[in-house]
Protein backbone atom coordinates (compact mmCIF):
# COMPACT_ATOMS: atom_id res chain seq x y z
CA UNK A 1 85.37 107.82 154.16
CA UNK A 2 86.48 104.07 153.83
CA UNK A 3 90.16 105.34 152.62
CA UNK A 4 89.85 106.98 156.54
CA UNK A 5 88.62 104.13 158.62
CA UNK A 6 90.92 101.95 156.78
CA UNK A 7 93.86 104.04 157.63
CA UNK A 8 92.72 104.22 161.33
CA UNK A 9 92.50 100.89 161.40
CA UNK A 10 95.50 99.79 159.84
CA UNK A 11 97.46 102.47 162.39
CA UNK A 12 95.54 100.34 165.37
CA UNK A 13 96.40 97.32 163.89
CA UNK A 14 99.94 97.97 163.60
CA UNK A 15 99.98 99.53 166.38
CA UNK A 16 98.70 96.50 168.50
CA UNK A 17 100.92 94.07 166.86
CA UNK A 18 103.98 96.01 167.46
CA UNK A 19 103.29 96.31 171.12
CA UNK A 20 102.09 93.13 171.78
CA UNK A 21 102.72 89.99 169.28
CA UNK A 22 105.67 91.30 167.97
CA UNK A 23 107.19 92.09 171.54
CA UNK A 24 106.86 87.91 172.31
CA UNK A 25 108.40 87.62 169.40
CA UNK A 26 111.60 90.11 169.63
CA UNK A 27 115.21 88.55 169.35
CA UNK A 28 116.76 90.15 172.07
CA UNK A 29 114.19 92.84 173.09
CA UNK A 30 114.56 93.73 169.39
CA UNK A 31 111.37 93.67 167.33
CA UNK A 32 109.85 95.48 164.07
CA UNK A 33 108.76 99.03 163.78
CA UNK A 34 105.73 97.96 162.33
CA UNK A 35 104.64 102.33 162.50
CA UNK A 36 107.51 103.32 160.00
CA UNK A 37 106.18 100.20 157.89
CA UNK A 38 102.32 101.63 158.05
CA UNK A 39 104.04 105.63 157.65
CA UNK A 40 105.84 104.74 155.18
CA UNK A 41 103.34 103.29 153.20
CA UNK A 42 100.44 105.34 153.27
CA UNK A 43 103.22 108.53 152.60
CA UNK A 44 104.19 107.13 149.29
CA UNK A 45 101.49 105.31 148.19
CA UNK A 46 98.65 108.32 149.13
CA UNK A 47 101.50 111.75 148.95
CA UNK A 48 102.67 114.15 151.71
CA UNK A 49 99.57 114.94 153.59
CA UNK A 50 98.59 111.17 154.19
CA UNK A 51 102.02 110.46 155.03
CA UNK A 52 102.35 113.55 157.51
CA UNK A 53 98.34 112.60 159.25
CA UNK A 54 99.67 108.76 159.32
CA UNK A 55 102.78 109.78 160.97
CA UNK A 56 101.19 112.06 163.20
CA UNK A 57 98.86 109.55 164.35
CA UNK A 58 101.46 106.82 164.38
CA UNK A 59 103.94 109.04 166.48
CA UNK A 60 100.98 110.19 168.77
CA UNK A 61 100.04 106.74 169.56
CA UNK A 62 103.79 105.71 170.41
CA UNK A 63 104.27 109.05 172.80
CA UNK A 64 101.22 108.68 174.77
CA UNK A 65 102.00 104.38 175.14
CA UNK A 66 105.89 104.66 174.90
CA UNK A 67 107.25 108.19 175.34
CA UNK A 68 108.33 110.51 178.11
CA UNK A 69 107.77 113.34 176.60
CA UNK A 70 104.50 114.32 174.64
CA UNK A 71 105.26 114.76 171.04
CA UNK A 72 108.72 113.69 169.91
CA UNK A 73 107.72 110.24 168.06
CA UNK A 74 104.58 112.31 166.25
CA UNK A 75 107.10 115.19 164.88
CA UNK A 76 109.42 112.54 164.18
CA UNK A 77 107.09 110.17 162.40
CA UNK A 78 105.42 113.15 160.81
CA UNK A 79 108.47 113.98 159.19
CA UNK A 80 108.88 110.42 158.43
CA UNK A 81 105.96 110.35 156.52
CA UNK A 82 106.41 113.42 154.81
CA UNK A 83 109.17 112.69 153.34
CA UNK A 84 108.06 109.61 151.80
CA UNK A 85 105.24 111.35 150.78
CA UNK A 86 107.93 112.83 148.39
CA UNK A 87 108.19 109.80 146.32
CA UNK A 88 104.14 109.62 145.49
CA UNK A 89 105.00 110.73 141.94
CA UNK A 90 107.65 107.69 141.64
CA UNK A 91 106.01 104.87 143.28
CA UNK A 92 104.87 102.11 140.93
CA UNK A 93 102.49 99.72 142.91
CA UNK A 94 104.15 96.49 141.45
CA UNK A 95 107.88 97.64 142.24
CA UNK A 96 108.87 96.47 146.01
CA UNK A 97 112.16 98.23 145.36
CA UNK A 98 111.17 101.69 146.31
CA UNK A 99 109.18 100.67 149.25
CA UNK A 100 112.05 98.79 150.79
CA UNK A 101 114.33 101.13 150.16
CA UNK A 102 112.53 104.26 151.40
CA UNK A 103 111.21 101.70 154.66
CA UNK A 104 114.94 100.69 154.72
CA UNK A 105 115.68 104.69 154.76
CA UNK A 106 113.38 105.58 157.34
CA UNK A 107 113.81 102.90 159.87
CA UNK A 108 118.04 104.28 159.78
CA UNK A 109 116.68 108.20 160.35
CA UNK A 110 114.49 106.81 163.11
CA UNK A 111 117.10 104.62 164.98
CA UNK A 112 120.00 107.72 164.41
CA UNK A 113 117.54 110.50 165.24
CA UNK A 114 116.24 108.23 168.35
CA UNK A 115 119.71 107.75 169.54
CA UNK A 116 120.93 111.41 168.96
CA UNK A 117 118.03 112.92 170.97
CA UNK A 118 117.61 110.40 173.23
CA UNK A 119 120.83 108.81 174.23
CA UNK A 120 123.84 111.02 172.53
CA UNK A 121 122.41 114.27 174.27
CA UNK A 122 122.10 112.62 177.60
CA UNK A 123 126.14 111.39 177.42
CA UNK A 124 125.60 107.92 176.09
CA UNK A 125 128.25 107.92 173.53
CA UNK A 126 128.19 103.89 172.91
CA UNK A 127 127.19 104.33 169.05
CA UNK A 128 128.82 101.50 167.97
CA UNK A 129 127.46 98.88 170.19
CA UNK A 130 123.75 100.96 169.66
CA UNK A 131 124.28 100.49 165.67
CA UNK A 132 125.24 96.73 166.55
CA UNK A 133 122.90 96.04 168.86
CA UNK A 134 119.69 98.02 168.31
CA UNK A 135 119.88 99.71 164.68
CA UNK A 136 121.00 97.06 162.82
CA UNK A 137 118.95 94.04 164.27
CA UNK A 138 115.61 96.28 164.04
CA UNK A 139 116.45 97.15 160.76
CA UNK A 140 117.19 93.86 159.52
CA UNK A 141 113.81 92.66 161.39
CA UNK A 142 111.70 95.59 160.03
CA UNK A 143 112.74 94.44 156.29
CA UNK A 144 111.82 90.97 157.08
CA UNK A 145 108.29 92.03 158.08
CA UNK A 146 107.78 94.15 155.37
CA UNK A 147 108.48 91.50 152.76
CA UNK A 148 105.11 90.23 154.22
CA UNK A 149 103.25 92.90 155.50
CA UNK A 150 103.51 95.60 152.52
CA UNK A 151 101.77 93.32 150.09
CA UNK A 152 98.55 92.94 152.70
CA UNK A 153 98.71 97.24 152.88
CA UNK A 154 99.06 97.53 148.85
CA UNK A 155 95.86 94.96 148.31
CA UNK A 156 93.95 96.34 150.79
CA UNK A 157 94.36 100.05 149.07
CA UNK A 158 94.33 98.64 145.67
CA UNK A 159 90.48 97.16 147.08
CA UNK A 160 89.87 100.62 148.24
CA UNK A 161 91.24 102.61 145.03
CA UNK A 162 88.93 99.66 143.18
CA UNK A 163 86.04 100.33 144.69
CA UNK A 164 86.28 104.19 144.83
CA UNK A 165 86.79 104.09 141.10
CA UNK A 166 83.59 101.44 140.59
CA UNK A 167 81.53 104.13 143.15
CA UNK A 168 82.58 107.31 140.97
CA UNK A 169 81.54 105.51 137.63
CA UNK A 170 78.09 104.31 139.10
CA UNK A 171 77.42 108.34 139.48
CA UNK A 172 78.73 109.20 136.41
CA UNK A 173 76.37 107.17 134.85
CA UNK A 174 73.17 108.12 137.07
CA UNK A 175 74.12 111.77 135.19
């Protein structure tokens, strides 16, 4: 039940920061996709199904706030998720490798999958200056913030996973 709330609040939390600190803070209306970093997370740290609720949820939030159409971030951060949830049986809590990679990995498939469906389909064929001027700088910021922000995710789980385990061990030993 606390694994739960925690996630919920962690998507809110993200979720509010994106929209609102992090937009004051944007470099030329560019800021971090603080979503991918929570979806991300919680795929490969917790497996597929956490990763495909947390992207649901993440995507779900962004379409009703964000979207014009009902649906397309969830499936799209739902995938997202899911396919970090992929590398649960590789991820090593002390490695920041793998997270920044796969975060570095899924921010690209967002940005190239937003700008396909959005943009390319309409006749907006400017990839190059959307790569230079969008992709690239959100990509670069997104990295920056998860330097910071994965840490505060992976101690706040650890403290979950911690006190889970101390919980289970009290009842084994009321057997």
């Amino acid at each position: 039940m606390k694994k739960i709330i925690s996630m919920i609040c962690m998507i809110l939390f993200g979720f509010v920061l994106q929209t609102t600190l992090f937009q004051k803070l944007s470099f030329g209306d560019i800021s971090p996709n603080l979503l991918i970093i929570v979806t991300a997370s919680y795929g490969f740290m917790y497996g597929e199904r956490h990763g495909m609720l947390v992207g649901f949820l993440c995507g779900l939030l962004m379409d009703v706030f964000n979207g014009s159409v009902l649906g397309f971030y969830a499936l799209l951060f739902l995938y997202i998720g899911a396919c970090n949830g992929l590398f649960h049986r590789v991820f090593y809590q002390d490695d920041l490798k793998l997270p920044l990679a796969l975060i570095t990995g899924s921010d690209i498939v967002y940005s190239l999958l937003c700008y396909i469906l959005l943009f390319l389909l309409r006749g907006r064929f400017a990839f190059g200056f959307y790569v230079k001027n969008v992709i690239f700088p959100e990509l670069v910021y997104t990295i920056f913030v998860t330097i910071f922000l994965y840490p505060i995710i992976l101690f706040i789980n650890n403290k979950l996973n911690n006190s889970e385990k101390r919980g289970d061990r009290k009842l084994a030993k009321k057997d």
